[in-house]
Protein backbone atom coordinates (compact mmCIF):
# COMPACT_ATOMS: atom_id res chain seq x y z
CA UNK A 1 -27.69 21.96 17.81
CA UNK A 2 -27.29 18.59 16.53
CA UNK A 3 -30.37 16.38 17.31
CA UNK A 4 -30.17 13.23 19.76
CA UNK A 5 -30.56 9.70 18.29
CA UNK A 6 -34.44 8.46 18.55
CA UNK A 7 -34.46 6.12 21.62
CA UNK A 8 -37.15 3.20 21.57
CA UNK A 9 -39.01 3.52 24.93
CA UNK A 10 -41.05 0.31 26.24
CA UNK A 11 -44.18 1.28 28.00
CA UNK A 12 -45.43 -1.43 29.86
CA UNK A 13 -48.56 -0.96 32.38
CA UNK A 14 -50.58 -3.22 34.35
CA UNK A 15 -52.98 -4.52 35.10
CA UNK A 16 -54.78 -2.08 33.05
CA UNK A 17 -54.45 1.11 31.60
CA UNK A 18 -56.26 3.57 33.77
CA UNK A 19 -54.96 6.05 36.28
CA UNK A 20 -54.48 3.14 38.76
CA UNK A 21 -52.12 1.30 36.56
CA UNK A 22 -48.40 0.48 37.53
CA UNK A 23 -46.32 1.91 34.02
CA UNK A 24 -43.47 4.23 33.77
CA UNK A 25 -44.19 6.89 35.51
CA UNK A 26 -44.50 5.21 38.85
CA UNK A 27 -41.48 3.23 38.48
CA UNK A 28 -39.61 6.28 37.75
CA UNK A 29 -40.83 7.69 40.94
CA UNK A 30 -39.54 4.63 43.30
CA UNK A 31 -36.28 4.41 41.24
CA UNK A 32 -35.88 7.87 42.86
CA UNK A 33 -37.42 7.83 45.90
CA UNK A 34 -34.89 4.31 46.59
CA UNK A 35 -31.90 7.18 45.47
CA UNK A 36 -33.31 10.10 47.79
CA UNK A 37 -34.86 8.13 50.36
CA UNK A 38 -37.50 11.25 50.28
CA UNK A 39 -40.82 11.49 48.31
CA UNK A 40 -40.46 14.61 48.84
CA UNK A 41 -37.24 15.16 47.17
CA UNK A 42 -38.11 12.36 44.62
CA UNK A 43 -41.29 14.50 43.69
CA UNK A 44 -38.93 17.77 43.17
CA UNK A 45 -36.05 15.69 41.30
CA UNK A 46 -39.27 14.64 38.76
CA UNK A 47 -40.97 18.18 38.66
CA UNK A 48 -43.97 16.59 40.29
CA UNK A 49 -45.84 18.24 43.47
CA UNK A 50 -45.27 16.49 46.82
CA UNK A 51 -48.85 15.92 46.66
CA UNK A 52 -49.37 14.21 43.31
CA UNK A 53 -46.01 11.89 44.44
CA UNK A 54 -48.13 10.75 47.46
CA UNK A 55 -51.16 10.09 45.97
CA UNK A 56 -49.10 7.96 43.50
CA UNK A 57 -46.85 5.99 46.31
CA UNK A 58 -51.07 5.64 47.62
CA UNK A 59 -51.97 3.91 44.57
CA UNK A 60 -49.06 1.88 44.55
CA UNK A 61 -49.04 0.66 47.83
CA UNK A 62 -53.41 -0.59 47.56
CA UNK A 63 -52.29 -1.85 44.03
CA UNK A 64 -49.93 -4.96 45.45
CA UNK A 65 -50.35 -7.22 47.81
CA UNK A 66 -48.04 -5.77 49.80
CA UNK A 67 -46.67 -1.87 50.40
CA UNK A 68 -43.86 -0.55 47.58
CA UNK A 69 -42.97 2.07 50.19
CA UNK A 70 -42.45 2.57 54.00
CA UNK A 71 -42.36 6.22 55.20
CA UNK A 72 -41.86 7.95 58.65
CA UNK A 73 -42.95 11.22 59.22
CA UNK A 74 -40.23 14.54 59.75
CA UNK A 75 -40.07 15.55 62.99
CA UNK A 76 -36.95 14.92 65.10
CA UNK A 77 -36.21 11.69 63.48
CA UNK A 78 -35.97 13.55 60.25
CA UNK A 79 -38.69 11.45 58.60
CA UNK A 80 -38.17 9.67 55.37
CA UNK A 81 -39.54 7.40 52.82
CA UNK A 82 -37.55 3.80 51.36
CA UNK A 83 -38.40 1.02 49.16
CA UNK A 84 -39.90 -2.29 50.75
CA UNK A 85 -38.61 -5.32 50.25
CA UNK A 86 -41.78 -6.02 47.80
CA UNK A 87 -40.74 -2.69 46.52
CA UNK A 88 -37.31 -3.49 45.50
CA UNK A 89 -38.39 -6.67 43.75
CA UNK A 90 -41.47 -5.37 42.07
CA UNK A 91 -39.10 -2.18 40.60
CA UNK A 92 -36.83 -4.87 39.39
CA UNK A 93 -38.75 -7.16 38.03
CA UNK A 94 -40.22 -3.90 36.14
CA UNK A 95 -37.27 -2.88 34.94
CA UNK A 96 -35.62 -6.25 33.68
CA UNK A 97 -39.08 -6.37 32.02
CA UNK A 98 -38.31 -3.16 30.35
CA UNK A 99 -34.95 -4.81 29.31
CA UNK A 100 -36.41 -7.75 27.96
CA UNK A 101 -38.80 -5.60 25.66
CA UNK A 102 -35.75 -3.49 24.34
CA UNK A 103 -33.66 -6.58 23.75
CA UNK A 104 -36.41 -8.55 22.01
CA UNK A 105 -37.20 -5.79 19.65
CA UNK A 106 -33.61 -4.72 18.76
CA UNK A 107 -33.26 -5.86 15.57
CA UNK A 108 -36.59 -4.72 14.18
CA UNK A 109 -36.13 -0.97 15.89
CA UNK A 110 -32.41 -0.92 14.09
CA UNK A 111 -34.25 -1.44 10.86
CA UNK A 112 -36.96 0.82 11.51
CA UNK A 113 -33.80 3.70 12.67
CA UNK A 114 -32.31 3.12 9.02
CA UNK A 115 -36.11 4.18 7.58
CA UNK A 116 -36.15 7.52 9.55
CA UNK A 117 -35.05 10.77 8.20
CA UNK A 118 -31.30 11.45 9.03
C-alpha cells in the first residue's frame, strides 16, 4: 500500500499549553459538534467518550468570555448541543489562523518535502 504524502499540521494553542488550553483537539470537537448538532454524536464521530467531550465543551465555555456552546437537554424536545455565536467566530478565527500558518510556511515545508525520503 502506497504511503500518503506527509501533511504539515499547524498546532496552535492558547493561552498556554496545559490541559486548559484551546488547540486542535477542541476545535476539532466544535467543527463537529456545529455538523451533528450533538456532543454526543460529535464525541462518537471523534472516538472520544461522551464524558471526556463534555468536560472539554466545560473548559471551553469558562475559557472565553463568553460560552462556545449552547446545549438543551434530551427529553421530549430531543435535546441538542450548537455553536454560539462567540462559538462560530472563535472556530473561525481558529481555523483561518491555521490557514495563515500553512500559507506562511509553504515554501519552506516544500523544500523540507524534497529532503525527505521518497
Amino acid at each position: 500500500m502506497p504511503r500518503s504524502a506527509p501533511e504539515l499540521q499547524p498546532r496552535l494553542r492558547f493561552p498556554h499549553a496545559g490541559p486548559d488550553a484551546f488547540g486542535p483537539g477542541k476545535a476539532e470537537l466544535l467543527r463537529h459538534i456545529a455538523a451533528t448538532g450533538s456532543i454526543a454524536e460529535a464525541a462518537a464521530e471523534l472516538g472520544m467518550s461522551y464524558n471526556r467531550a463534555w468536560t472539554l465543551v466545560r473548559a471551553m465555555n469558562a475559557l472565553f468570555r463568553e460560552p462556545l456552546v449552547a446545549s438543551a437537554r434530551g427529553g421530549g424536545t430531543g435535546g441538542g448541543a450548537a455553536l454560539t455565536p462567540a462559538g462560530e467566530k472563535v472556530l473561525g478565527l481558529y481555523t483561518r489562523m491555521e490557514a495563515s500558518c500553512r500559507a506562511a510556511t509553504r515554501a519552506d515545508w516544500n523544500a523540507l518535502l524534497r529532503l525527505l525520503r521518497g
